[in-house]
Protein backbone atom coordinates (compact mmCIF):
# COMPACT_ATOMS: atom_id res chain seq x y z
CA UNK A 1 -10.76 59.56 42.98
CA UNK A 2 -13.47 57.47 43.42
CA UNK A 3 -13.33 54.25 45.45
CA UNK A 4 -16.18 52.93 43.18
CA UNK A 5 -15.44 53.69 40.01
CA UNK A 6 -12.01 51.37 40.51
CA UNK A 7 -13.93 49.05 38.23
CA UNK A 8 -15.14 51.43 35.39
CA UNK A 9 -13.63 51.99 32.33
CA UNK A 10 -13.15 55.55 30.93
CA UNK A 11 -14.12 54.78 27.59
CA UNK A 12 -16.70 52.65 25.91
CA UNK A 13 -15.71 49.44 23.46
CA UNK A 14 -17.46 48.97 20.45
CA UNK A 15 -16.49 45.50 20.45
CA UNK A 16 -19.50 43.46 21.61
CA UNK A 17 -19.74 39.82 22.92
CA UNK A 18 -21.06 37.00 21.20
CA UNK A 19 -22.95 34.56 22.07
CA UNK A 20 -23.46 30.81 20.66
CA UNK A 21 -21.23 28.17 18.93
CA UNK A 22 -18.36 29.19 17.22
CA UNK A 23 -17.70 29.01 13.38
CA UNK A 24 -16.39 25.36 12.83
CA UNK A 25 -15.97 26.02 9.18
CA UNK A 26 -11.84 25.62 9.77
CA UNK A 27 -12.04 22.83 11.41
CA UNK A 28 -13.69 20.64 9.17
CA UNK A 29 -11.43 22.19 5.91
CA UNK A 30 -8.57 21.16 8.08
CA UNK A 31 -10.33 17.96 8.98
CA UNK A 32 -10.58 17.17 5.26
CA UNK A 33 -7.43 18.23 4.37
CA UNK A 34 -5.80 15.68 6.19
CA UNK A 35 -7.97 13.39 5.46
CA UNK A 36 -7.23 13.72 1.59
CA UNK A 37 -3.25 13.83 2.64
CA UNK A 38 -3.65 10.63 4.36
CA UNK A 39 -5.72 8.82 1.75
CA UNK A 40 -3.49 9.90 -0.68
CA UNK A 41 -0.24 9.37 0.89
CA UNK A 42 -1.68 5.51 1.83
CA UNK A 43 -0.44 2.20 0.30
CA UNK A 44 -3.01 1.15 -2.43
CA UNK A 45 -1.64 -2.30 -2.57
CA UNK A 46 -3.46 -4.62 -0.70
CA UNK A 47 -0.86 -6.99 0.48
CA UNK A 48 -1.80 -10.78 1.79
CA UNK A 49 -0.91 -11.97 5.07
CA UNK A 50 1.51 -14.42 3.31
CA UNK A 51 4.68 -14.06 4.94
CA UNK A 52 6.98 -14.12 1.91
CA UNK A 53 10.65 -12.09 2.04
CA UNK A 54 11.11 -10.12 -0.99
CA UNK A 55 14.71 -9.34 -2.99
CA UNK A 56 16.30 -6.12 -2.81
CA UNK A 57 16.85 -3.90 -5.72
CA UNK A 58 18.44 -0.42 -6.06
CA UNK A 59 15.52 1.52 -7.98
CA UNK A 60 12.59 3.32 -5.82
CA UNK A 61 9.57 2.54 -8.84
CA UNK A 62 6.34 1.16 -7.38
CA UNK A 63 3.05 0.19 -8.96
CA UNK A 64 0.53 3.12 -7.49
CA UNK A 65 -2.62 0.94 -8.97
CA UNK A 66 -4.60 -1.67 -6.38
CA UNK A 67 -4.66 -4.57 -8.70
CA UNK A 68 -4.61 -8.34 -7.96
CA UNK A 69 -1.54 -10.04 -5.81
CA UNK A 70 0.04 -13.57 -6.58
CA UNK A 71 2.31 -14.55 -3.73
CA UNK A 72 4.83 -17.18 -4.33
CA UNK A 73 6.41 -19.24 -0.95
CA UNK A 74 8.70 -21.85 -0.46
CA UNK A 75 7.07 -25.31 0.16
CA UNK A 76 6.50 -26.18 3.67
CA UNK A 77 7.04 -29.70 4.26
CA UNK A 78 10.50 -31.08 4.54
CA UNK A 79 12.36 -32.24 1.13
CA UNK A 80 9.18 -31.48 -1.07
CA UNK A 81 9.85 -29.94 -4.21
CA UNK A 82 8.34 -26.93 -5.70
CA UNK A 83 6.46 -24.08 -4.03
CA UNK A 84 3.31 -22.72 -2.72
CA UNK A 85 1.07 -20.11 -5.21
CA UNK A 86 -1.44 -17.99 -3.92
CA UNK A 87 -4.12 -16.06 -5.82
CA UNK A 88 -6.53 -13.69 -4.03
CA UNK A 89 -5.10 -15.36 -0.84
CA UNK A 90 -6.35 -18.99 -2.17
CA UNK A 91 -4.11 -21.24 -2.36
CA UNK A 92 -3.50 -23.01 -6.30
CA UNK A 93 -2.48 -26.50 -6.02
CA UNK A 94 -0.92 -25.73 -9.52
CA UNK A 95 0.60 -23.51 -11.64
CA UNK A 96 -2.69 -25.37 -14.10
CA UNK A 97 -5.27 -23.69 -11.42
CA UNK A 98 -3.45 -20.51 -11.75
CA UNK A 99 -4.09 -20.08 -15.71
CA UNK A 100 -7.46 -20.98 -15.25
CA UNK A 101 -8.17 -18.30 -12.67
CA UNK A 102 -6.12 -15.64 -14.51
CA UNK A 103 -8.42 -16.36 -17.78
CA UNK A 104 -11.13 -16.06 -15.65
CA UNK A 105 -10.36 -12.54 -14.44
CA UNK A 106 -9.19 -11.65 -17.99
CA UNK A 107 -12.92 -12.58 -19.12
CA UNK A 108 -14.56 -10.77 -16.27
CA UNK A 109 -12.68 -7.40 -15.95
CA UNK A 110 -13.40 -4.58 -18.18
CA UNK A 111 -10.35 -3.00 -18.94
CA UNK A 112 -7.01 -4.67 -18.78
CA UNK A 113 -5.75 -5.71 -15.05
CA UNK A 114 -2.55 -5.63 -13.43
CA UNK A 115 -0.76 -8.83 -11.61
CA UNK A 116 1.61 -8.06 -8.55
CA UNK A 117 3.68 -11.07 -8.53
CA UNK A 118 5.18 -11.20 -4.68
CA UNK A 119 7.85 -14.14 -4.30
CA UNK A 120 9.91 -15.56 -1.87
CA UNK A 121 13.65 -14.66 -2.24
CA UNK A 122 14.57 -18.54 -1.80
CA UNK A 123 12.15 -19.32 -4.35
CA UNK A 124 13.70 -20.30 -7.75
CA UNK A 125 13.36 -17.98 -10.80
CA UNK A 126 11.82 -21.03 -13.07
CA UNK A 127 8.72 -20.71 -10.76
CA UNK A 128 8.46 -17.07 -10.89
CA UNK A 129 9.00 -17.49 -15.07
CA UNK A 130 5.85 -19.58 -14.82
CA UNK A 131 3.46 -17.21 -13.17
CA UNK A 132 4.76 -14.57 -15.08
CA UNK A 133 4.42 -16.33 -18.53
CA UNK A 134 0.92 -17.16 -17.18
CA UNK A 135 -0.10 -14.00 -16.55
CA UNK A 136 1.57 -13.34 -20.05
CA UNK A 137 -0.63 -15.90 -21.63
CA UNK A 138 -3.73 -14.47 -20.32
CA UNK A 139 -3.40 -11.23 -21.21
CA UNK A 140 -2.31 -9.20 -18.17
CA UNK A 141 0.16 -7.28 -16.82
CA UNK A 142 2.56 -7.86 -14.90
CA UNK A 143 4.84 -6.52 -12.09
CA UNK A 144 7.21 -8.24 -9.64
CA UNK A 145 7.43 -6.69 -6.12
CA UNK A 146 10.71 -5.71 -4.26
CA UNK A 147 11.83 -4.66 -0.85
CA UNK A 148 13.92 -1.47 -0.88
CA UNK A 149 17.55 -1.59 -0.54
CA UNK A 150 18.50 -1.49 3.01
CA UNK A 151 19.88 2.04 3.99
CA UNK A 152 23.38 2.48 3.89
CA UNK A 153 25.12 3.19 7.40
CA UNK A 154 26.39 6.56 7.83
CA UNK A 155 30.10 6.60 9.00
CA UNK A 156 32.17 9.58 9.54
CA UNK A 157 35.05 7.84 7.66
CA UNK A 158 35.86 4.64 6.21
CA UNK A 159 39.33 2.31 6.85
């Protein structure tokens, strides 16, 4: 044997070495991908920073569409009646204010729009019958939101 030729192969490779950047083709299809899962999978809704605390109901259906929120809250001073109405985070002084803005995005949209009405649970339903009547009266839908039903605890038996 030869002390030398520890190093050398006995056969020759016909693989050969390359040199440069590598392909970063799937990369950026991965990098897309998730990018399409994460727009899609993303809440369309923008929601106000009103903090308002919504009912419970049993069904799971949501409104996929972005359309325009109304957020109804319970008055903030002491003893007043009535409640607080917000429209494209502006606040109404009146449920009068309200129609006039919803007939004014009737007139200016192109196809029908969609209303998201987001009330208070503490807020009476008369109030929430207004809004939605004048929503109703100008022409556009309307859809009330809801918090999901809390989940059920899981118990291994029940007494």
């Amino acid at each position: 044997m030869n002390p030398a030729g520890l190093g050398q192969r006995r056969y020759r490779t016909r693989l050969k070495y390359r040199s440069g950047w590598p392909e970063l083709t799937a990369l950026v299809d991965i990098l897309f991908l998730s990018l399409l899962f994460f727009a899609l999978a993303s809440n369309f809704v923008r929601v106000s920073g009103i903090d308002i605390a919504l009912p419970q109901v049993n069904t799971r259906t949501t409104a996929a569409l972005q359309r325009f929120v109304i957020s109804i809250a319970p008055s903030d001073a002491e003893g007043e009646q009535g409640v607080r109405i917000y429209f494209r985070e502006k606040r109404c002084k009146d449920i009068d204010e309200l129609r006039q803005e919803l007939s004014v995005l009737h007139d200016s949209s192109p196809r029908r729009a969609s209303v998201i009405i987001r009330a208070d649970r503490s807020v009476p339903f008369e109030e929430v019958a207004k809004v939605m009547d004048a929503a109703k009266k100008a022409q556009l839908a309307c859809f009330i939101a809801v918090d999901a039903p809390a989940p059920a605890p899981s118990a291994a038996y029940e007494k």
